[in-house]
N, C-alpha and C. Protein backbone atom coordinates (compact mmCIF):
# COMPACT_ATOMS: atom_id res chain seq x y z
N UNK A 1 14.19 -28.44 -5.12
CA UNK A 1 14.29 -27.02 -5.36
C UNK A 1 13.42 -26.64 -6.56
N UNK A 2 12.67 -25.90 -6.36
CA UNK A 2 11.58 -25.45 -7.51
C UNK A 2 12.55 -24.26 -8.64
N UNK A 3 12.46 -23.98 -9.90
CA UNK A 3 12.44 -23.35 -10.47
C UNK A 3 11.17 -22.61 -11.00
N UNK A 4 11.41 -20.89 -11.08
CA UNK A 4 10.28 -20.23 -11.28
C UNK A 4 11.17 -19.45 -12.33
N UNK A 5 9.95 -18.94 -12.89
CA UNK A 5 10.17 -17.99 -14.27
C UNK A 5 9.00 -16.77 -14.63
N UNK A 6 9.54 -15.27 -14.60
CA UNK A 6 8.51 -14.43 -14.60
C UNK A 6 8.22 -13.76 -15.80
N UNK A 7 6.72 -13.60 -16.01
CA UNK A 7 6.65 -12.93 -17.48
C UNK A 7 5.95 -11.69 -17.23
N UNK A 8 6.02 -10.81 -18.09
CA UNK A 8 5.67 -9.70 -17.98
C UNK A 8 4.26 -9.43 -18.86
N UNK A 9 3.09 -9.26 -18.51
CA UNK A 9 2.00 -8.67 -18.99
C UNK A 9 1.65 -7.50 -19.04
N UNK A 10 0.67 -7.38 -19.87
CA UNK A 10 -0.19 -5.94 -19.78
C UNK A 10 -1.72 -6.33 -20.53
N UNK A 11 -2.29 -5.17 -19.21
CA UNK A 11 -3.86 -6.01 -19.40
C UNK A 11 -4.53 -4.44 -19.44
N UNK A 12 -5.61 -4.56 -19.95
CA UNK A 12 -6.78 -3.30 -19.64
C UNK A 12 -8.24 -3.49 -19.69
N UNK A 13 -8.62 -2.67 -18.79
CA UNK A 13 -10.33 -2.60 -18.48
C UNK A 13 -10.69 -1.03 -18.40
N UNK A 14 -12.13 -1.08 -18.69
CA UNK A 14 -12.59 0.13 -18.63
C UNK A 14 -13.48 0.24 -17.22
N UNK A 15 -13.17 -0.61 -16.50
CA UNK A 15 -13.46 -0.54 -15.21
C UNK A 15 -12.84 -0.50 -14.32
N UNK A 16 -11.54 -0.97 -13.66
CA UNK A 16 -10.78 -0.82 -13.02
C UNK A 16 -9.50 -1.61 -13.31
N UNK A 17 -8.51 -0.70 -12.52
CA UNK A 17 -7.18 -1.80 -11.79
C UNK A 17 -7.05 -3.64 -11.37
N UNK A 18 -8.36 -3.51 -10.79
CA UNK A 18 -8.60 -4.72 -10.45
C UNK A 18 -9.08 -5.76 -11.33
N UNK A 19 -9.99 -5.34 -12.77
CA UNK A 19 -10.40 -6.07 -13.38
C UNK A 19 -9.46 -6.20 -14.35
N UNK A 20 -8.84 -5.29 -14.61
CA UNK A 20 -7.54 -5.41 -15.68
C UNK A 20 -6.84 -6.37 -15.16
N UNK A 21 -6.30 -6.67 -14.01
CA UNK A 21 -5.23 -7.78 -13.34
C UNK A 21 -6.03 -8.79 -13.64
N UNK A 22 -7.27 -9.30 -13.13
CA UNK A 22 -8.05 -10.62 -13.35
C UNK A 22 -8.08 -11.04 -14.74
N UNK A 23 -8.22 -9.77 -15.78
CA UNK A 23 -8.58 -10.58 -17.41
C UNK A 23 -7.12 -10.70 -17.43
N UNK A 24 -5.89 -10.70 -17.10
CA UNK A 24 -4.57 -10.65 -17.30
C UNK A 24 -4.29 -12.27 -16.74
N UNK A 25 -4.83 -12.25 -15.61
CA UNK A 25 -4.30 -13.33 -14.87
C UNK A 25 -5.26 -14.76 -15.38
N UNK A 26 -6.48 -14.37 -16.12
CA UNK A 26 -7.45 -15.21 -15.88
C UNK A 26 -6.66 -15.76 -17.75
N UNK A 27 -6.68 -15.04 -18.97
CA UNK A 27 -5.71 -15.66 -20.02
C UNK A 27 -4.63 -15.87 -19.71
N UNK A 28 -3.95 -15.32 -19.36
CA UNK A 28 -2.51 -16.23 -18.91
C UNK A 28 -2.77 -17.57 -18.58
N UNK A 29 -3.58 -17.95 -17.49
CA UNK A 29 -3.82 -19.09 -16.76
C UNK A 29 -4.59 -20.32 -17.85
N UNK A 30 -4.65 -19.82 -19.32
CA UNK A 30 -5.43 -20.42 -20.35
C UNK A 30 -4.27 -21.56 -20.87
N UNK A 31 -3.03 -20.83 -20.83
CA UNK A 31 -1.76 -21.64 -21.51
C UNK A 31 -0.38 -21.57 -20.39
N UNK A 32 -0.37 -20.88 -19.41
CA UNK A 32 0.48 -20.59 -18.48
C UNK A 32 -0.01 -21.75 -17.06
N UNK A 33 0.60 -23.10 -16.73
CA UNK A 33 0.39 -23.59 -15.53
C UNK A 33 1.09 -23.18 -14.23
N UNK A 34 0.84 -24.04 -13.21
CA UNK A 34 1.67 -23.53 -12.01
C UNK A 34 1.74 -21.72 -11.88
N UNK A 35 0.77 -21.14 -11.96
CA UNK A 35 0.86 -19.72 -11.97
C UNK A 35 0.79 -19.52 -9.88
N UNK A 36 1.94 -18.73 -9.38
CA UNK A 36 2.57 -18.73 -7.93
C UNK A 36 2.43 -17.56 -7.60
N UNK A 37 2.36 -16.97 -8.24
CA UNK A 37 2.03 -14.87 -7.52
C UNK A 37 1.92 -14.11 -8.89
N UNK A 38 1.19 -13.04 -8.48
CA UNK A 38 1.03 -11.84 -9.80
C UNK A 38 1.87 -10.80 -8.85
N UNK A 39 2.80 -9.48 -9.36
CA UNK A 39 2.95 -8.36 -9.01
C UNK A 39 2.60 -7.36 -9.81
N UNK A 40 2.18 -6.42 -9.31
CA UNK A 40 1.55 -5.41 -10.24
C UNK A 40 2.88 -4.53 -10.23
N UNK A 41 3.18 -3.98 -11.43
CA UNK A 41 4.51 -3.18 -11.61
C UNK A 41 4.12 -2.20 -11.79
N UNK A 42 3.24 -1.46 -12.10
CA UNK A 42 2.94 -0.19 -13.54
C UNK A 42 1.43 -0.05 -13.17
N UNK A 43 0.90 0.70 -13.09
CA UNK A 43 -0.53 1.38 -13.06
C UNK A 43 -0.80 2.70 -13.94
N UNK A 44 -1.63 2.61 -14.82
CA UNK A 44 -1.72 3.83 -15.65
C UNK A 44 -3.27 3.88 -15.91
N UNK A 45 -4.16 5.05 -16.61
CA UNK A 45 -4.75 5.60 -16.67
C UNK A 45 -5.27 6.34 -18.52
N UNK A 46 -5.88 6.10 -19.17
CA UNK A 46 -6.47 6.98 -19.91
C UNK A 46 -7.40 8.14 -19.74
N UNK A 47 -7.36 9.16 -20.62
CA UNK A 47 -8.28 10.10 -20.17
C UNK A 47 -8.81 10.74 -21.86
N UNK A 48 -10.34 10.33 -21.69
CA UNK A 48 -10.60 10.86 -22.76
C UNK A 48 -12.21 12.13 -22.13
N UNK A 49 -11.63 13.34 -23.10
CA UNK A 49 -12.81 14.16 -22.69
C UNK A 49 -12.94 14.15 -21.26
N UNK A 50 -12.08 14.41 -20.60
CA UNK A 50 -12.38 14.67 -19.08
C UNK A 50 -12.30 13.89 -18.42
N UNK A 51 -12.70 12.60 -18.95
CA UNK A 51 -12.96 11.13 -18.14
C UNK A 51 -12.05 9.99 -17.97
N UNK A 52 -11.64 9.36 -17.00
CA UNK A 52 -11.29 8.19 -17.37
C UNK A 52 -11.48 7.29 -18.48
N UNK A 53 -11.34 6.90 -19.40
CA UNK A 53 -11.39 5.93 -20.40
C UNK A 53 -11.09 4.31 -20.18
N UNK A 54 -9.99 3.96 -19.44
CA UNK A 54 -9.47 2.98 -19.81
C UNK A 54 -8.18 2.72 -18.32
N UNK A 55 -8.51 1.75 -17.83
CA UNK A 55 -7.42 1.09 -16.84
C UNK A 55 -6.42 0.26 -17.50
N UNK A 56 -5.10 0.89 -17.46
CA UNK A 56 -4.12 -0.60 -17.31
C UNK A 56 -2.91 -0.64 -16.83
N UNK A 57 -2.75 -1.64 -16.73
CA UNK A 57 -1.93 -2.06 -15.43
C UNK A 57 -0.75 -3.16 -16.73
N UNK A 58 0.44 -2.98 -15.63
CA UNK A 58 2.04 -4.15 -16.07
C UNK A 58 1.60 -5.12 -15.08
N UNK A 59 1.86 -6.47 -15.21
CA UNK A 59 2.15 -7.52 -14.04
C UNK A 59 2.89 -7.66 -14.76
N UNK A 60 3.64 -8.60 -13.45
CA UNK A 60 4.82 -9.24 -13.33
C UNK A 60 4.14 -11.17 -12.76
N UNK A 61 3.94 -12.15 -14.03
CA UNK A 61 3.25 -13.34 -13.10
C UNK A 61 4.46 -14.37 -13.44
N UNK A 62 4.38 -14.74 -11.53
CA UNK A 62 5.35 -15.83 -11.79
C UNK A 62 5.00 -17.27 -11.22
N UNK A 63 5.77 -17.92 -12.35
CA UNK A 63 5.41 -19.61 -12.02
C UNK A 63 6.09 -20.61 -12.32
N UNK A 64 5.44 -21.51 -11.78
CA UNK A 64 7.06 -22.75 -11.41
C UNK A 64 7.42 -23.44 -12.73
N UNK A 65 8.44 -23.64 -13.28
CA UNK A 65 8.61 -24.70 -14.48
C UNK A 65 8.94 -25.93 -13.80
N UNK A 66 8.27 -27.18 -14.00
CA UNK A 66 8.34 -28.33 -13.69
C UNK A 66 9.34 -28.93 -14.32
């Protein structure tokens, strides 16, 4: 029977949703092993001067403790 354990992040890019999850998932994975699924919880948005500014996103990454 595996045991898993989930931690909660928060990541941001000034390019997207998607790149915010990867720099999230890609440090985590620096000190975090056995990494088993990401969920994205939270999606948000900056706005500066009209514009988008800034993507970021909550995960939820979970992984097995050995």
């Amino acid at each position: 029977m595996a045991v898993l354990k989930v931690l909660e992040l928060m990541s941001s890019s000034e390019k997207s949703w998607e790149d915010a999850s990867r720099i999230a998932v890609a440090k985590a994975s620096e000190t975090v092993k056995n990494i088993k699924s990401v969920w994205v919880k939270e999606q948000s948005m900056s706005v500066k001067d009209g514009n988008i500014s800034e993507f970021r996103v909550t995960l939820k990454v979970t992984f097995e403790i050995n």
